[in-house]
N, C-alpha and C. Protein backbone atom coordinates (compact mmCIF):
# COMPACT_ATOMS: atom_id res chain seq x y z
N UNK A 1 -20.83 4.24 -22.27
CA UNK A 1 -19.94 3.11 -22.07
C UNK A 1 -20.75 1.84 -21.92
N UNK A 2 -19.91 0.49 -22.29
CA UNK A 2 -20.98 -0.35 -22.35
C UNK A 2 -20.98 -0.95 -20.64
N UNK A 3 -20.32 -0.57 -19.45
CA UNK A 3 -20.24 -1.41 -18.54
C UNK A 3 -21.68 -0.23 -17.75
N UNK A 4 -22.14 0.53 -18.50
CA UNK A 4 -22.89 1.68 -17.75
C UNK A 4 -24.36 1.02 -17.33
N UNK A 5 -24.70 -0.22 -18.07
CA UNK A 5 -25.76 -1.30 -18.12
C UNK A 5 -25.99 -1.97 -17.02
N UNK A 6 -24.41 -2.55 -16.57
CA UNK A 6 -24.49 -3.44 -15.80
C UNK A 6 -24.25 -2.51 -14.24
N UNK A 7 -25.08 -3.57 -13.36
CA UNK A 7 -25.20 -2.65 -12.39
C UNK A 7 -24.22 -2.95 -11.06
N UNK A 8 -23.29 -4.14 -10.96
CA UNK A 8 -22.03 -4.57 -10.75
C UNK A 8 -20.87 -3.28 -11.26
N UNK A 9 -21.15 -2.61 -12.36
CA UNK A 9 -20.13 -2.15 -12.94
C UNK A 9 -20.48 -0.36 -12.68
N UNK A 10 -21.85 -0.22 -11.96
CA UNK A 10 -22.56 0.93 -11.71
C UNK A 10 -21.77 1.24 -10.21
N UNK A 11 -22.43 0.56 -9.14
CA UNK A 11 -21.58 0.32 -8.10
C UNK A 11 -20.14 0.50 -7.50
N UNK A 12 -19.41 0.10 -8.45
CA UNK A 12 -17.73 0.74 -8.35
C UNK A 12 -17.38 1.90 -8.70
N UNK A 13 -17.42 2.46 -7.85
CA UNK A 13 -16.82 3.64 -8.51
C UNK A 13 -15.41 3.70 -8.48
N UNK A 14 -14.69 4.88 -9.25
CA UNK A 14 -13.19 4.94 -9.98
C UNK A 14 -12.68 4.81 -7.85
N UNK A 15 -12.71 5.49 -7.06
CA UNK A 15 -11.88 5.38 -5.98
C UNK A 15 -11.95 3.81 -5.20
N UNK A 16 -12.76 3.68 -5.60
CA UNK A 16 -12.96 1.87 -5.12
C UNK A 16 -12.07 1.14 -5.61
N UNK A 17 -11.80 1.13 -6.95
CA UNK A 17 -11.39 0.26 -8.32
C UNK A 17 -9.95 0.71 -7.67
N UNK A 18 -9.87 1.68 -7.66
CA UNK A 18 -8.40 2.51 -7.85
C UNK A 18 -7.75 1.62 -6.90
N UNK A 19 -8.29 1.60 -5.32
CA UNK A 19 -7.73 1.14 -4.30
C UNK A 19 -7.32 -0.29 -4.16
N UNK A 20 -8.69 -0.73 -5.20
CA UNK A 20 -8.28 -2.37 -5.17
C UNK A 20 -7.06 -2.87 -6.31
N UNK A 21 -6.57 -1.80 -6.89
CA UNK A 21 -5.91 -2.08 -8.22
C UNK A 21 -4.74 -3.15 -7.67
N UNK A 22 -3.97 -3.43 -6.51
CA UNK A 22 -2.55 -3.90 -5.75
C UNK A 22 -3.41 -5.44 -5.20
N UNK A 23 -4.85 -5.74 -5.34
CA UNK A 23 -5.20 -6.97 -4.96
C UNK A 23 -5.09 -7.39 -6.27
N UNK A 24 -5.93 -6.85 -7.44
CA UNK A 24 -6.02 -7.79 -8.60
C UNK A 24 -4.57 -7.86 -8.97
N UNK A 25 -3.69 -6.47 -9.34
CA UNK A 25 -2.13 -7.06 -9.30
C UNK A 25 -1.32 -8.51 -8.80
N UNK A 26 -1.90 -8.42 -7.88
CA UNK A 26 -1.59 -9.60 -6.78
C UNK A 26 -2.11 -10.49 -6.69
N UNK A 27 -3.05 -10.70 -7.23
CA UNK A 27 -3.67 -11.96 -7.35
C UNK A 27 -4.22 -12.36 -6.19
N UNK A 28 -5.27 -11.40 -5.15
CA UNK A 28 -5.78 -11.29 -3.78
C UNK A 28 -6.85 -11.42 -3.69
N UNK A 29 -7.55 -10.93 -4.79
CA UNK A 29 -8.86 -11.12 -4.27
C UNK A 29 -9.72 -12.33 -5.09
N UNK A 30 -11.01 -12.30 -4.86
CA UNK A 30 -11.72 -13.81 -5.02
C UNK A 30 -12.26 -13.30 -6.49
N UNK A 31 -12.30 -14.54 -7.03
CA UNK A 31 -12.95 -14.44 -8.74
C UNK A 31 -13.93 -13.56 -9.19
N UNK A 32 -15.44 -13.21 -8.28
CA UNK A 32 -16.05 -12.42 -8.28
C UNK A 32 -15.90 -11.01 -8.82
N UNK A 33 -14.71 -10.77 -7.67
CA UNK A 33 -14.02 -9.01 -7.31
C UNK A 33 -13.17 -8.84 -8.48
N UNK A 34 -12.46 -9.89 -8.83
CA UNK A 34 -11.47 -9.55 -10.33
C UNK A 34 -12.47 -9.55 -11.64
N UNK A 35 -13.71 -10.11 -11.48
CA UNK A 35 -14.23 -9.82 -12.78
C UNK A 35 -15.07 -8.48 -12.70
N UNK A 36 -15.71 -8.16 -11.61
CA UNK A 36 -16.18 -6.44 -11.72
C UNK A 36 -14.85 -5.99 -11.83
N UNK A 37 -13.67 -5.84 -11.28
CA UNK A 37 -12.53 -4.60 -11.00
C UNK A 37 -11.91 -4.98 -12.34
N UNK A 38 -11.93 -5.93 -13.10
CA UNK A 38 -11.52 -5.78 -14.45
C UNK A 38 -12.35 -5.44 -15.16
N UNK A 39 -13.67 -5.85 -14.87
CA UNK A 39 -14.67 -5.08 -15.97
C UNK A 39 -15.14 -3.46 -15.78
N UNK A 40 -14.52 -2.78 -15.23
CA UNK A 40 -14.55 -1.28 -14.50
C UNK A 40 -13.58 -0.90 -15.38
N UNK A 41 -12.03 -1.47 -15.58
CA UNK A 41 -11.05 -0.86 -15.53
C UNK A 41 -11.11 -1.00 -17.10
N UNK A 42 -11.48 -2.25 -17.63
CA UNK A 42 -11.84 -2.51 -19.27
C UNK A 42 -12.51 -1.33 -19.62
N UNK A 43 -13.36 -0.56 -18.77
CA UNK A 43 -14.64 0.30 -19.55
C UNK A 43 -14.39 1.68 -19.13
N UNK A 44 -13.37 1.56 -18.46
CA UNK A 44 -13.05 2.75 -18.11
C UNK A 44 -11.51 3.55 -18.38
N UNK A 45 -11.71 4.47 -19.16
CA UNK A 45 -9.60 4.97 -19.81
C UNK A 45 -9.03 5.05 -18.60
N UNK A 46 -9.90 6.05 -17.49
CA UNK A 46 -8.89 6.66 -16.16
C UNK A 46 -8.52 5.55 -15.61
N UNK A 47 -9.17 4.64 -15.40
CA UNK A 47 -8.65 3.75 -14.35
C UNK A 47 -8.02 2.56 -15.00
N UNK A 48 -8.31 2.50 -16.23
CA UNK A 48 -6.96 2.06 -17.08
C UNK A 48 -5.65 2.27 -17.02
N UNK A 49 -5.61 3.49 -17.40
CA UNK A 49 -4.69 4.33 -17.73
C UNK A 49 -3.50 4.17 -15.95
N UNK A 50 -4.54 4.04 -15.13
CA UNK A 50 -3.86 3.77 -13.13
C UNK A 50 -3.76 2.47 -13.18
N UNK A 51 -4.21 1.85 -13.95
CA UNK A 51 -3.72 -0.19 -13.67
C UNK A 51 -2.59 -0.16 -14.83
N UNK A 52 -2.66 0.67 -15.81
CA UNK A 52 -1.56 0.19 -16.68
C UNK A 52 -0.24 1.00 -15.73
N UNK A 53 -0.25 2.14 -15.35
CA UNK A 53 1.02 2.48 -14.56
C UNK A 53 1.72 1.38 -13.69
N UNK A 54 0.23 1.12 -12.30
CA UNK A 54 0.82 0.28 -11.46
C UNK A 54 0.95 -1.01 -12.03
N UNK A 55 0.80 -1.44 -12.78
CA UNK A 55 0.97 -2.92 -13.33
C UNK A 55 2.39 -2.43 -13.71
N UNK A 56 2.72 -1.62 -14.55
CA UNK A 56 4.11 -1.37 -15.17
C UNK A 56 5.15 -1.32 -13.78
N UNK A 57 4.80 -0.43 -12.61
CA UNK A 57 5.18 -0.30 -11.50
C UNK A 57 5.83 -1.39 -11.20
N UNK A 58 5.03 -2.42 -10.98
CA UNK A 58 4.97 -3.82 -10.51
C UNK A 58 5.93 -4.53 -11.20
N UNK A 59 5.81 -4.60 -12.64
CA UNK A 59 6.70 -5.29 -13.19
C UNK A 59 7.88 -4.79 -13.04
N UNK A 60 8.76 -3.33 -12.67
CA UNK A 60 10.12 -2.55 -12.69
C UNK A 60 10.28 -3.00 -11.07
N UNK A 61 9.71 -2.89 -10.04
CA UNK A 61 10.16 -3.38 -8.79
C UNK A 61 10.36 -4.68 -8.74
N UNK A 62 9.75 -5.76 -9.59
CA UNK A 62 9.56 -7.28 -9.73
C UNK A 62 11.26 -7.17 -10.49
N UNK A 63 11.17 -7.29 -11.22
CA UNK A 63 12.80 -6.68 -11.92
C UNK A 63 13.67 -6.43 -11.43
N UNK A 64 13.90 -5.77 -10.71
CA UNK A 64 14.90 -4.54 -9.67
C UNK A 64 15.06 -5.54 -8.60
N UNK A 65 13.88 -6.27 -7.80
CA UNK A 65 14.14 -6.54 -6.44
C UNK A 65 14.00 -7.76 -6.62
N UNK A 66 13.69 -8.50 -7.93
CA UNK A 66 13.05 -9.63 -7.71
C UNK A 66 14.48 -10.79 -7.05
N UNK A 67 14.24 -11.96 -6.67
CA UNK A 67 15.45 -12.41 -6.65
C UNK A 67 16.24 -12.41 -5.18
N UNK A 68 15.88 -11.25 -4.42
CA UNK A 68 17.07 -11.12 -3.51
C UNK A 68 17.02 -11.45 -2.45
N UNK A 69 17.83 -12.29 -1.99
CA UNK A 69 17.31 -12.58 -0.15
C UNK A 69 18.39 -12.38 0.85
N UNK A 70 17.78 -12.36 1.44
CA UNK A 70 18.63 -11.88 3.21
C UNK A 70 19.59 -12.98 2.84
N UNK A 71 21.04 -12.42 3.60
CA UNK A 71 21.64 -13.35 4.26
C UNK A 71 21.61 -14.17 4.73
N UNK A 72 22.07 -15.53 5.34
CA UNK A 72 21.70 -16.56 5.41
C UNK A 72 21.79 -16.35 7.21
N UNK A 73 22.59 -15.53 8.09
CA UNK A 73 23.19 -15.31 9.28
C UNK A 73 21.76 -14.50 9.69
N UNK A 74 21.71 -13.48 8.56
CA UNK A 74 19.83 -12.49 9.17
C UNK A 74 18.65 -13.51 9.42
N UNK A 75 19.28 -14.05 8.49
CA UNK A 75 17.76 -15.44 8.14
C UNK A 75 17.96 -16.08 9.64
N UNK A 76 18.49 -16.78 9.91
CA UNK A 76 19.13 -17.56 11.17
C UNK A 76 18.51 -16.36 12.49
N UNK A 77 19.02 -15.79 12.52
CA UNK A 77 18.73 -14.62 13.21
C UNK A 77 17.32 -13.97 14.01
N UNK A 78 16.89 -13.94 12.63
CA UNK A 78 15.44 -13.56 12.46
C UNK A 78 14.28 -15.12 13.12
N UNK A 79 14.75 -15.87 12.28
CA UNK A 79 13.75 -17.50 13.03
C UNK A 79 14.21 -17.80 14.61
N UNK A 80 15.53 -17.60 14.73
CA UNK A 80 15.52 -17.41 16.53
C UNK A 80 14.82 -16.85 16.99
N UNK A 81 14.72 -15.37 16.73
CA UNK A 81 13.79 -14.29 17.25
C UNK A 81 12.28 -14.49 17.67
N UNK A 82 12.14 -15.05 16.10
CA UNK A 82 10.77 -15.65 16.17
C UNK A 82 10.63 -16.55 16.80
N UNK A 83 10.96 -17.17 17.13
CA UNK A 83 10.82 -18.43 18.36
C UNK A 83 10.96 -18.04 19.15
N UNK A 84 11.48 -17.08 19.76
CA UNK A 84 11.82 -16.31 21.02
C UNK A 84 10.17 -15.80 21.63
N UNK A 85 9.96 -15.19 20.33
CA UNK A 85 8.74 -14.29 20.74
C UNK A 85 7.25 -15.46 20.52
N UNK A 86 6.96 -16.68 20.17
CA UNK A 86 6.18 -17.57 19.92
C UNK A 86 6.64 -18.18 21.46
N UNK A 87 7.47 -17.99 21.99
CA UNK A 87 7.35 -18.96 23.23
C UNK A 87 7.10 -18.30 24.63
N UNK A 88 7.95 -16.98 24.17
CA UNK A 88 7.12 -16.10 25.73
C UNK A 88 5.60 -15.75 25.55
N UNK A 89 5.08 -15.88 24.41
CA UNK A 89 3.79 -15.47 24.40
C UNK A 89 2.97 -16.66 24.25
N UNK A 90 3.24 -17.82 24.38
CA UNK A 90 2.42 -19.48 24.63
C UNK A 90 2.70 -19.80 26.26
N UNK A 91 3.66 -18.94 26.26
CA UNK A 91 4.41 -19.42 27.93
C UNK A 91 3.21 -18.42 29.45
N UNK A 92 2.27 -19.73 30.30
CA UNK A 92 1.32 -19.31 30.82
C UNK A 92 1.55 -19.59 32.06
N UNK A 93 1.59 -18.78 32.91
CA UNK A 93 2.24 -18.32 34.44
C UNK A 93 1.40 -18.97 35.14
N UNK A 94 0.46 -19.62 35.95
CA UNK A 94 -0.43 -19.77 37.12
C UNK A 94 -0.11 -19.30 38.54
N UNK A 95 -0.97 -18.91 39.02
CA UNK A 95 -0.63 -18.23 40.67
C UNK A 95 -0.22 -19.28 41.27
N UNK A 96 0.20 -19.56 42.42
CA UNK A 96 0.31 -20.39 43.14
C UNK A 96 -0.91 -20.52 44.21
N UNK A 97 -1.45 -21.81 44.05
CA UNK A 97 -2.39 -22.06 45.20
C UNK A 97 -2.10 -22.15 46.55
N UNK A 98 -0.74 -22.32 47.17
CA UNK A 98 -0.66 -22.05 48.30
C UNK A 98 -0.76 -21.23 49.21
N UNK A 99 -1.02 -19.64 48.05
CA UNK A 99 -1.36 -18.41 48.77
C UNK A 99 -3.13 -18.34 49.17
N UNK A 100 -4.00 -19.18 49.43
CA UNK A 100 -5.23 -18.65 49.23
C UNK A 100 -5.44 -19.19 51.23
């Protein structure tokens, strides 16, 4: 294979590549990491053959789910909550000095 040269492309092995396949999907990781994990997956059928599934994956859930959002009452709901929980946990007790 021709990526068998380079020693970037020596280094990855298929369970590495495999795992990172849902960052390069995603557009996660840094320029570096997408050009070895594409140049692995270019030189390699198996792990081709696992980026072309989950890429296909990706695109049928992107499809299916793309689009849909909460209710507008959950939404409401949910940002109370969150403020709820951002303020008891900023919120800082002091002892009282009159006990000493």
């Amino acid at each position: 294979m021709p990526g068998d040269a380079d020693p970037e492309f020596v280094t990855l092995d298929c369970s590495a590549v495999l795992a990172d396949v849902w960052l390069l999907l995603d557009n996660e990781c840094d320029s570096d990491a997408r050009t070895r994990i594409q140049g692995h997956i270019d030189n390699c059928p198996s792990c081709l053959a696992h980026y072309g599934i989950e890429r296909d994956l990706k695109a049928l859930i992107s499809r299916k789910c793309g689009g849909d959002e909460a209710p507008q009452g959950l939404r409401d709901r949910l940002r109370i909550e969150i403020r709820k929980t951002v303020i008891s946990q900023t919120t800082v007790v002091f002892p009282d000095d009159n006990g000493r």
